[in-house]
Protein backbone atom coordinates (compact mmCIF):
# COMPACT_ATOMS: atom_id res chain seq x y z
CA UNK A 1 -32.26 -49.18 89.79
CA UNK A 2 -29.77 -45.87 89.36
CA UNK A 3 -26.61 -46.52 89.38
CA UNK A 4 -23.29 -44.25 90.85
CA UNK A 5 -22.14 -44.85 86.47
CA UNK A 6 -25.81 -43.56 85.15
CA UNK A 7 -25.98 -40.05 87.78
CA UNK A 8 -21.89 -39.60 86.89
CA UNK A 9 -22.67 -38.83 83.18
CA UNK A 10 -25.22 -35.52 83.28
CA UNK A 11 -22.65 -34.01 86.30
CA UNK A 12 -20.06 -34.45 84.15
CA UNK A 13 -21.33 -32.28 81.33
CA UNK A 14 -22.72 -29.92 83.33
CA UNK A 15 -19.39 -29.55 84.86
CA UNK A 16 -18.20 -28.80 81.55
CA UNK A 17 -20.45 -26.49 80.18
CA UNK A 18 -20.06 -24.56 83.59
CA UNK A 19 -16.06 -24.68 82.84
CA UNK A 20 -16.98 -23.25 78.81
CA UNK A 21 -19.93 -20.15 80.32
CA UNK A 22 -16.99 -17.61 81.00
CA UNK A 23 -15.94 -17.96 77.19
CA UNK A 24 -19.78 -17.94 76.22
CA UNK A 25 -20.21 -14.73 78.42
CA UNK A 26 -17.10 -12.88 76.94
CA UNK A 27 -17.94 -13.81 73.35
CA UNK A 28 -21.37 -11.97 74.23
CA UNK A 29 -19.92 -9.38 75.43
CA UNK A 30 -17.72 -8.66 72.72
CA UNK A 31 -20.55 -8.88 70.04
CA UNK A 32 -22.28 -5.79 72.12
CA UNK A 33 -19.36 -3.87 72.11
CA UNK A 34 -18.93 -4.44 68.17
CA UNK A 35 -22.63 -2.92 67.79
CA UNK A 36 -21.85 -0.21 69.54
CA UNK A 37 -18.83 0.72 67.88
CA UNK A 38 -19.97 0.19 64.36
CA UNK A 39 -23.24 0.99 64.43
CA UNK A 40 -23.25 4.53 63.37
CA UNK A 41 -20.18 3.94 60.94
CA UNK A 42 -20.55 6.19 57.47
CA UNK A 43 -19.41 4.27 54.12
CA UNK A 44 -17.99 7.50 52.61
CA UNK A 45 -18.66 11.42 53.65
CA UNK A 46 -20.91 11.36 50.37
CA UNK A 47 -22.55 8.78 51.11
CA UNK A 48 -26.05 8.63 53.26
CA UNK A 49 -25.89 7.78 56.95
CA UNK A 50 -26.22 4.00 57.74
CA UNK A 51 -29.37 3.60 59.85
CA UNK A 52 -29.06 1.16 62.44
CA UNK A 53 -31.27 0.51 66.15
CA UNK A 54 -28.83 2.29 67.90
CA UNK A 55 -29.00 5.77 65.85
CA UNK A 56 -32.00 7.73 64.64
CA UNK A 57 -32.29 9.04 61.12
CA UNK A 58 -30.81 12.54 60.26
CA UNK A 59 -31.79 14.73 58.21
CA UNK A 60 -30.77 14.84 54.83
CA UNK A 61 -29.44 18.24 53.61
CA UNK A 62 -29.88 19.37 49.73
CA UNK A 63 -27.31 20.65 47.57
CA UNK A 64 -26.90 23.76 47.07
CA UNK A 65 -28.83 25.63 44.37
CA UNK A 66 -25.75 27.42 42.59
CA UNK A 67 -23.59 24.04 42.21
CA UNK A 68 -24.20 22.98 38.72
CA UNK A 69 -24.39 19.17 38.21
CA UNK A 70 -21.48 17.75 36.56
CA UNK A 71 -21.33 17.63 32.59
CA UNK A 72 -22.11 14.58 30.46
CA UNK A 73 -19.07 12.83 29.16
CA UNK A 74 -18.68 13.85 25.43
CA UNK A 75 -18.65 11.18 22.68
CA UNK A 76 -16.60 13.06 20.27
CA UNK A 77 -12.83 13.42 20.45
CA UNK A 78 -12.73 15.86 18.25
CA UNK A 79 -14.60 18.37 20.85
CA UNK A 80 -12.39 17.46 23.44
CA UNK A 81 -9.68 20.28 22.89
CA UNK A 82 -12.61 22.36 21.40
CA UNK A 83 -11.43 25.52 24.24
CA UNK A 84 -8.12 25.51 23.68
CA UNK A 85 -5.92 28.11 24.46
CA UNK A 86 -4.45 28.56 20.71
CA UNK A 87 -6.81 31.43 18.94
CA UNK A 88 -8.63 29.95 16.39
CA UNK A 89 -7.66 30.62 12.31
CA UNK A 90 -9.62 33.68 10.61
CA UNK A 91 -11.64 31.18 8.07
CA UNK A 92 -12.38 29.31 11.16
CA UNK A 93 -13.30 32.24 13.19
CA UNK A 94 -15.28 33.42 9.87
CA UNK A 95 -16.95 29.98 9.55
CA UNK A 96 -18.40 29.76 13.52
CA UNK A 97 -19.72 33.12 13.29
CA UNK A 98 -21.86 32.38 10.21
CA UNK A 99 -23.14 29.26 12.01
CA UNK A 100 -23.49 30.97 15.28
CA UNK A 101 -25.90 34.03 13.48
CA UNK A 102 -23.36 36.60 13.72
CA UNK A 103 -22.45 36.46 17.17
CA UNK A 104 -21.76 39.57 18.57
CA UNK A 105 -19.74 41.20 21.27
CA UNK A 106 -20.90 39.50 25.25
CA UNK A 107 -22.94 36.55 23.55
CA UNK A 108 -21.52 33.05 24.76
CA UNK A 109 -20.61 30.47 22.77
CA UNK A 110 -23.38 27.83 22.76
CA UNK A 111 -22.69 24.21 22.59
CA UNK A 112 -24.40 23.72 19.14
CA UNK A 113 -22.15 26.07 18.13
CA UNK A 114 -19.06 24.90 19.55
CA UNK A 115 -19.74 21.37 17.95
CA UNK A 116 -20.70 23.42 14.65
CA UNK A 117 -17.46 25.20 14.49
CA UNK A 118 -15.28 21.87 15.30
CA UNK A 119 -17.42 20.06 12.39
CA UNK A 120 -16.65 23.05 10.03
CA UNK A 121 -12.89 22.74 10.77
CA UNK A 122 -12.66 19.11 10.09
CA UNK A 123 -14.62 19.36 7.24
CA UNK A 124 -12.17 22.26 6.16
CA UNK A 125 -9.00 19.92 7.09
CA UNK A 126 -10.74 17.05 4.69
CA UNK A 127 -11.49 19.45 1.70
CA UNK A 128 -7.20 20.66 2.18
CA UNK A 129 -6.48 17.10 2.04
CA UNK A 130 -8.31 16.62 -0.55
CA UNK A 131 -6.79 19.34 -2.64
CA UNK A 132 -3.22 18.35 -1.53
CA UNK A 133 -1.87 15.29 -2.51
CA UNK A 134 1.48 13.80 -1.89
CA UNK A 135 4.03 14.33 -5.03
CA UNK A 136 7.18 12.06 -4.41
CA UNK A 137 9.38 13.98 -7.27
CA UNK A 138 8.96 16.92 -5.53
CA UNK A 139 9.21 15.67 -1.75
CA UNK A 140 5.74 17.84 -0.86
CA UNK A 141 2.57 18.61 -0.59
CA UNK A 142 1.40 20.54 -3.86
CA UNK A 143 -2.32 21.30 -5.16
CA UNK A 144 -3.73 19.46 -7.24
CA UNK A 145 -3.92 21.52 -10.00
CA UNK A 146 -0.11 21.37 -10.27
CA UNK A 147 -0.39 17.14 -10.07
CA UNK A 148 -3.17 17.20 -13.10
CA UNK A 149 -1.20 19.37 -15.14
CA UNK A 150 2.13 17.03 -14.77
CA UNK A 151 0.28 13.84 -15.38
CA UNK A 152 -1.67 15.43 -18.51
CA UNK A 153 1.95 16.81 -19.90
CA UNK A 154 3.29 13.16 -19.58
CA UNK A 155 -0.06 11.52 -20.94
CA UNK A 156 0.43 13.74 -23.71
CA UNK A 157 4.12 12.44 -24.42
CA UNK A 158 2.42 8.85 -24.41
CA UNK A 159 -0.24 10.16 -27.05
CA UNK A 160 2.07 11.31 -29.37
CA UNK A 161 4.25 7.86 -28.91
CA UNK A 162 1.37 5.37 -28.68
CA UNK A 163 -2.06 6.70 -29.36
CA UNK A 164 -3.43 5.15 -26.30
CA UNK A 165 -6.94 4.96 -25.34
CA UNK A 166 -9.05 3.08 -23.43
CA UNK A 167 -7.99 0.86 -20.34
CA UNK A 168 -7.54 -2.78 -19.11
CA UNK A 169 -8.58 -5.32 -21.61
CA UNK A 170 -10.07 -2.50 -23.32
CA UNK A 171 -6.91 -0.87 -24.16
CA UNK A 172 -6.35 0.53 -27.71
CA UNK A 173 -2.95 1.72 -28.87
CA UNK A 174 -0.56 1.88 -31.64
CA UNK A 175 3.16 1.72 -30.33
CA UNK A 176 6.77 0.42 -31.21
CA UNK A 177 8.94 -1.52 -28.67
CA UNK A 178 12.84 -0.39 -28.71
CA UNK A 179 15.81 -2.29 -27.07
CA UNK A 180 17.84 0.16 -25.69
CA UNK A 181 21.78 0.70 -27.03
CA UNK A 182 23.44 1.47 -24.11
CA UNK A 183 27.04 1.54 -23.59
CA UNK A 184 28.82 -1.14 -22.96
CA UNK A 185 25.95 -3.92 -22.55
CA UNK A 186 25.08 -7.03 -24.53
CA UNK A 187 21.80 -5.37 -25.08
CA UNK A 188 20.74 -7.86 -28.08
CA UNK A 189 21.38 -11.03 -26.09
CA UNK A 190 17.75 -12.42 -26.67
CA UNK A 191 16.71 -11.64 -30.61
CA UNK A 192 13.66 -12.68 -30.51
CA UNK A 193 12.08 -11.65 -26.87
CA UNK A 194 10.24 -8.81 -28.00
CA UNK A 195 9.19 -9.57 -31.69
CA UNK A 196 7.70 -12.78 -29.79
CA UNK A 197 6.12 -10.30 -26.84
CA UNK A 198 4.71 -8.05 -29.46
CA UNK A 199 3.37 -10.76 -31.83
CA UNK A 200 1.38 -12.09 -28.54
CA UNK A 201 0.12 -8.63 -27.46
CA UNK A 202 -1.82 -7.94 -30.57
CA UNK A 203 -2.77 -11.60 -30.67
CA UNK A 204 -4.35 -11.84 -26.97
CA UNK A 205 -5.65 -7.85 -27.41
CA UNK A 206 -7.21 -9.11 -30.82
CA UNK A 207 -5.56 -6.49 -32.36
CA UNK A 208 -6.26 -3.46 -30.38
CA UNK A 209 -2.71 -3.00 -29.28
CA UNK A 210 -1.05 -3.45 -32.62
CA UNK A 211 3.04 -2.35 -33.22
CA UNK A 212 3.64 0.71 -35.23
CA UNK A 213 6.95 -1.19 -36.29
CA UNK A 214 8.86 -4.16 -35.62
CA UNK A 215 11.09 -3.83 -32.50
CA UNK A 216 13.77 -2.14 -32.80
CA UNK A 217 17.06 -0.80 -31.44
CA UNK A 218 16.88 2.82 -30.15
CA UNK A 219 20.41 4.49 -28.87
CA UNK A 220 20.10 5.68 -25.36
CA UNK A 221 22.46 8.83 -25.85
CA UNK A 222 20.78 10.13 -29.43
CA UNK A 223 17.88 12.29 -29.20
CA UNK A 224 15.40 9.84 -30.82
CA UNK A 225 14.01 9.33 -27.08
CA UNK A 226 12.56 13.13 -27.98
CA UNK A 227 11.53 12.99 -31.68
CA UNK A 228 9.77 9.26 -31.80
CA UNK A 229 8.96 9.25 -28.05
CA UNK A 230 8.38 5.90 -27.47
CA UNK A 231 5.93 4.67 -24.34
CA UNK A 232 8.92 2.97 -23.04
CA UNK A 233 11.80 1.13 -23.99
CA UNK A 234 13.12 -2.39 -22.82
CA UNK A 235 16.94 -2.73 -21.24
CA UNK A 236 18.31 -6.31 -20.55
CA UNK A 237 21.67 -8.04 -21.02
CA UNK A 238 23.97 -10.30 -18.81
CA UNK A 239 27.00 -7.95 -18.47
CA UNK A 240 28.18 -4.83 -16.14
CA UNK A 241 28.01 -1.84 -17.90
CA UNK A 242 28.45 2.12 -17.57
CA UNK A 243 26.00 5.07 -18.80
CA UNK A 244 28.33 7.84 -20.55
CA UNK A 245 27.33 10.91 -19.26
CA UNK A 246 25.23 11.60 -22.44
CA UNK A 247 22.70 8.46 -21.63
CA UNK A 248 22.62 9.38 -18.12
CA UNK A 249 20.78 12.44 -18.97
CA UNK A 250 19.10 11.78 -21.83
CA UNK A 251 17.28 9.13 -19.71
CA UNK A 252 16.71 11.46 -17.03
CA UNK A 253 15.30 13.86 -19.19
CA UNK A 254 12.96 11.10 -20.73
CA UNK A 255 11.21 9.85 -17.97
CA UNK A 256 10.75 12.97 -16.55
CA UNK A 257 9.08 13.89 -19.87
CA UNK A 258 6.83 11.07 -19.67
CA UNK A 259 8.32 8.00 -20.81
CA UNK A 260 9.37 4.84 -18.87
CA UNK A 261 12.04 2.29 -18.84
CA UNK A 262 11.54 -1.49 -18.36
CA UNK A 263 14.36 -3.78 -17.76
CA UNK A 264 14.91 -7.61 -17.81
CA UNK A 265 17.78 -8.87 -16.13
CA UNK A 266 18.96 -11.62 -18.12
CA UNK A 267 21.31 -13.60 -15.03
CA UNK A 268 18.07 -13.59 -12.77
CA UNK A 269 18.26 -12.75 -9.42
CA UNK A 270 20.29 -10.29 -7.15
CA UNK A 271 23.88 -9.67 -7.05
CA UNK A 272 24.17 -10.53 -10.64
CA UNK A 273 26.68 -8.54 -12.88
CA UNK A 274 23.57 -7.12 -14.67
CA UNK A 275 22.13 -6.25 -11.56
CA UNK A 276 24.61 -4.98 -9.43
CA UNK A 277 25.29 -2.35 -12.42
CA UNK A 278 21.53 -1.65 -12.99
CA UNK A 279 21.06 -0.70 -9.63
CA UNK A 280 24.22 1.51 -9.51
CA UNK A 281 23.96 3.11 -13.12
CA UNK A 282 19.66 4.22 -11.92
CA UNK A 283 21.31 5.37 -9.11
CA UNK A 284 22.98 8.01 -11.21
CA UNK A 285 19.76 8.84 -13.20
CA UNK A 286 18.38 9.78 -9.76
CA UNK A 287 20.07 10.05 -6.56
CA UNK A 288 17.28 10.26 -4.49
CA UNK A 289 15.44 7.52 -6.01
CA UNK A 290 15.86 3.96 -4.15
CA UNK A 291 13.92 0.59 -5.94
CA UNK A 292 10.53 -0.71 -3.48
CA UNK A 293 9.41 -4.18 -4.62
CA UNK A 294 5.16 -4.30 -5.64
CA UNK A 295 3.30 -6.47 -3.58
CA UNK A 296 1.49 -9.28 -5.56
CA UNK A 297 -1.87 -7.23 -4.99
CA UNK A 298 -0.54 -4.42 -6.83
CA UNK A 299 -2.96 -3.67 -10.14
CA UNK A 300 -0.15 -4.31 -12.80
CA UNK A 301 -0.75 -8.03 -11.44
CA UNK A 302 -4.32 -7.23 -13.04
CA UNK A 303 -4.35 -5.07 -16.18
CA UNK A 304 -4.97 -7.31 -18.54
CA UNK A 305 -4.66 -11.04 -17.01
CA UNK A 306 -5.88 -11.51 -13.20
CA UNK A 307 -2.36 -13.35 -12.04
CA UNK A 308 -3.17 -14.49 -8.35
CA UNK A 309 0.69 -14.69 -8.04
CA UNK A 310 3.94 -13.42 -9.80
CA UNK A 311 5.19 -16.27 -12.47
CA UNK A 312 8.25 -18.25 -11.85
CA UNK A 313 11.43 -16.81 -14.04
CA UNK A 314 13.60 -18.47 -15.34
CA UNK A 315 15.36 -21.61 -13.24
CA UNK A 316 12.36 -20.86 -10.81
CA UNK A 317 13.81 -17.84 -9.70
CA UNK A 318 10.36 -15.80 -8.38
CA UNK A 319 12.33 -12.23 -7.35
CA UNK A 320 9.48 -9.42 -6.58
CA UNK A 321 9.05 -6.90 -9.46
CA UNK A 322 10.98 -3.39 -8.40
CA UNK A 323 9.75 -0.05 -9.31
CA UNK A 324 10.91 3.80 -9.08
CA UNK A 325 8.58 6.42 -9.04
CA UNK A 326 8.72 9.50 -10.78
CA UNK A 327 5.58 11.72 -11.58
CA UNK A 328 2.78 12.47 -9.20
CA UNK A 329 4.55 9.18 -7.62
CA UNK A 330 3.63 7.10 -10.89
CA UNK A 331 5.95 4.25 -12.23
CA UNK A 332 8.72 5.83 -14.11
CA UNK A 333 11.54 1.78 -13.73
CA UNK A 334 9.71 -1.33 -14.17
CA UNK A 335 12.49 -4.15 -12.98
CA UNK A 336 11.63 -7.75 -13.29
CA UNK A 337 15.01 -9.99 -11.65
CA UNK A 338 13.90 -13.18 -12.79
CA UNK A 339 14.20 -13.21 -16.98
CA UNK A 340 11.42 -13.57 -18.43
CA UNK A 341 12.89 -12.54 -22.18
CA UNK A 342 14.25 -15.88 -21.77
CA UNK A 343 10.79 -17.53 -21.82
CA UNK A 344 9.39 -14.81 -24.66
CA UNK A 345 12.19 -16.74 -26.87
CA UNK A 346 9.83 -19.09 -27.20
CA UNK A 347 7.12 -17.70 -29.63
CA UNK A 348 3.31 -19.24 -28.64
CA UNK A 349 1.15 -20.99 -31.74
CA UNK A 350 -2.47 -20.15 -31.91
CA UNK A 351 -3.94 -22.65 -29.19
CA UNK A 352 -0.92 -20.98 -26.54
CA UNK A 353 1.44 -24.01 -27.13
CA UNK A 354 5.35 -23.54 -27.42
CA UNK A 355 5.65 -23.18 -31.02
CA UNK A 356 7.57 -26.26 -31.96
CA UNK A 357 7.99 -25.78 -35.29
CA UNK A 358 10.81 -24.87 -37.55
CA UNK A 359 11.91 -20.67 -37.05
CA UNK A 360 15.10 -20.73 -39.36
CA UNK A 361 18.05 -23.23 -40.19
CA UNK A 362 21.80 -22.19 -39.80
CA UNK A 363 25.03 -23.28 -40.42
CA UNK A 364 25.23 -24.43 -37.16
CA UNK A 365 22.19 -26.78 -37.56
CA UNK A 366 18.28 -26.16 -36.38
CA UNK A 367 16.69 -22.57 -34.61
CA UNK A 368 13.38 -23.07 -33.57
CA UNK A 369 10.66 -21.27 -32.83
CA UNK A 370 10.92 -22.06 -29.02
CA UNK A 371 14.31 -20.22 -29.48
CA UNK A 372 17.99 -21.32 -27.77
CA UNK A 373 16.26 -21.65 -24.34
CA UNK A 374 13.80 -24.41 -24.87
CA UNK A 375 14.40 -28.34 -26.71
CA UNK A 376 18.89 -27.26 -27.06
CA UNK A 377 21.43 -29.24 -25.43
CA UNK A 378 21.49 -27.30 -21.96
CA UNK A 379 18.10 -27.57 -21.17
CA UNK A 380 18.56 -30.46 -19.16
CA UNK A 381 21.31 -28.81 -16.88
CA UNK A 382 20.60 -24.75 -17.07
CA UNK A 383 17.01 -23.89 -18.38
CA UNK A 384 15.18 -26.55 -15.85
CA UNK A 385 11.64 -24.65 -16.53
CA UNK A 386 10.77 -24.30 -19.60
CA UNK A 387 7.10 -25.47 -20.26
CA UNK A 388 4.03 -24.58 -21.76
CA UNK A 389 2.43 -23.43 -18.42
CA UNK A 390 5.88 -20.94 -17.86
CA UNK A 391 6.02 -19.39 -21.06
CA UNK A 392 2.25 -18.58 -20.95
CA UNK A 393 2.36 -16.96 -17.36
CA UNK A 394 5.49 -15.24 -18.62
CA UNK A 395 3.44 -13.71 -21.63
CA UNK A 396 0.90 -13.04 -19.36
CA UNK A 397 2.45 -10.61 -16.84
CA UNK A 398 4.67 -9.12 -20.15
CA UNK A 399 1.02 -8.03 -21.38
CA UNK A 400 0.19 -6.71 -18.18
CA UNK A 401 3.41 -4.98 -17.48
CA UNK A 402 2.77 -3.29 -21.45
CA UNK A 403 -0.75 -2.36 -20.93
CA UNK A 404 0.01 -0.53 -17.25
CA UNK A 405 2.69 1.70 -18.70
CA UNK A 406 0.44 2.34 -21.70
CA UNK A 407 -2.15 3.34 -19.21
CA UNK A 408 -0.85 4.49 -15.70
CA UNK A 409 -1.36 8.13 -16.18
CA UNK A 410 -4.55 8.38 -17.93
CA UNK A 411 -5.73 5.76 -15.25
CA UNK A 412 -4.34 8.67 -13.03
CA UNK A 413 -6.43 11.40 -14.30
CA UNK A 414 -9.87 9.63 -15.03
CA UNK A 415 -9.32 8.54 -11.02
CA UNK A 416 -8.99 12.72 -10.04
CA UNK A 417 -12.24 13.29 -12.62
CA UNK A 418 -10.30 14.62 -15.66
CA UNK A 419 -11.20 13.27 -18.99
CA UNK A 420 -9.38 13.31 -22.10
């Protein structure tokens, strides 16, 4: 039996789908009208006609015949500027027409000739480079030539003082070390630094760096820089000091010729008397000069012993060594801040040990091998360092710092292909 409740349900949603048709109809509607607006619509004028039902296809038109397709990108740089404006330099005008065949008058440039000509003017740029090279005691560019003949002039000052041949741990030479008397300096203050340095050169080079003489003073404003011309000569001491006028170019006049200074400053580190007045006094020798420290990977590091980092000075001071550069930009100043004559006090036995034995007795009581620095009654309050393991790295970069300036400029020319 059907009830009024069972025949209310199905009127009721028809009811309401009749009420929701009108929104159906107009949604319809609106579709159409969206077809018919975008049916025909063109991504881009370049691009091909969209075909849709409502439009038929149209003809597609070619290009025209004298429109030349675009160029390739180039892959080179270099050819990018390869029609510029700025007239090209005889050689390289010279240099395209013997690759292009002797191009005459109405012929165009090709592009294997375009990339031919760019190619010779590189190569041209690399062989000017080559010749050139950077000369910092001159501030320019000069030829080669000029840099060979200035290194072999100041190789030839170290011949005459040294005898030097070879290189690295093959090294053979026959030289003198000097302390230099300068004015107003305690240039003596360690005795036995360079006897002891000297002593473990020829030892560790089994002879083939041997002294011509035991070290010896040498006075800055003589002219015994000129007549014994020695490969360089060591400056240290604890006090400020002035250059008389005399040492100032006497020195100048030596390194230029070929010669190099190394100095120890014996109150390590900066600001010290020493080195406040080594700075200013090298500042006289050559005011346009300024000290750059060497980084740890430069070869002096490497000469003889491979150090893997610079050795602790004295009281663990570990100040960078500082350089000035002088010919064909070559070290002319070697400047170690941390004083390491204070560790070459103490002279090595044959198995690299401090040397504890008896050197000499004095009034005062004991001197010993290991020297003032090493065993006295301050070590335990001002030399805190002093071991086996110091005094061996110290010898070690003194050797290497000795062998470099025996070697720098002949290491120079056999690097530009010039033997001697």
């Amino acid at each position: 039996m059907i009830t009024a409740a069972h025949t209310g349900k199905p009127l009721q949603l028809l009811a309401i789908r009749l009420r929701a048709f009108p929104f159906y109809l107009v949604a319809l509607l609106l579709h159409l009208l969206f077809m018919l607006i975008f049916g025909t619509y063109t991504v881009s004028e370049h691009a091909e006609q969209v075909i849709t039902i409502f439009t038929a296809p149209q003809p597609v038109t070619p290009p025209a015949a004298n429109v030349p397709p675009p160029p390739p990108p180039s892959q080179d740089r270099s050819l990018r500027n390869v029609s510029s404006p700025a007239p090209p330099s005889p050689a390289i005008r010279n240099t395209a027409r013997a690759l292009g065949g002797g191009r005459t008058a109405g012929q165009t440039v090709t592009a294997p000739t375009m990339i031919a000509t760019a190619t010779a003017q590189q190569s041209q740029i690399r062989a000017s480079a080559t010749a050139m090279s950077l000369d910092p005691s001159h501030g320019a560019n000069v030829p080669a030539l000029k840099l060979r003949q200035a290194l072999s002039r100041a190789a030839g000052f170290l011949q005459a003082g040294a005898g030097v041949s070879g290189s690295g741990r093959a090294t053979r030479a026959r030289f003198a070390c000097y302390w230099a008397i300068y004015k107003g300096g305690d240039w003596n203050c360690n005795p036995t630094a360079l006897p002891n340095l000297a002593t473990q050169v020829a030892r560790w080079s089994r002879d083939r760096i041997q002294q011509k003489a035991e070290p010896q003073p040498i006075v800055v404003s003589s002219k015994d820089l000129f007549t014994i011309k020695p490969p360089f000569i060591f400056i240290t001491g604890h006090k400020d000091f002035t250059f008389t006028e005399e040492e100032i170019e006497n020195l100048r006049q030596y390194l230029h010729a070929g010669g190099a200074i190394w100095a120890d400053n014996d109150l390590p580190g900066h600001r010290s008397r020493f080195d406040i007045a080594f700075r200013r006094e090298m500042k006289r020798v050559f005011t346009d000069r300024d000290f750059e420290k060497l980084p740890e990977d430069h070869p002096i590091m490497a000469s003889f012993f491979p150090l893997r980092k610079l050795p602790s000075g004295m009281n663990f001071y570990q100040e960078p060594v500082e350089v000035l550069r002088l010919i064909a930009g070559e070290i002319a100043v070697v400047y170690t801040l941390n004083a390491y004559g204070d560790f070459w006090e103490s002279a090595l036995d044959e198995n690299d040990k401090i040397d504890r034995q008896l050197y000499r007795t004095s009034v005062q009581g004991g001197y010993h091998k290991w020297g003032p620095h090493f065993g006295s009654y301050y070590s335990s309050t001002h030399y805190r360092n002093v071991t086996d393991e110091s005094v061996v790295n110290a010898y070690k970069l003194g050797i290497n710092i000795v062998v470099h300036l025996l070697n720098r400029y002949d290491d120079r020319l056999r690097g530009m292909g010039v033997q001697r």
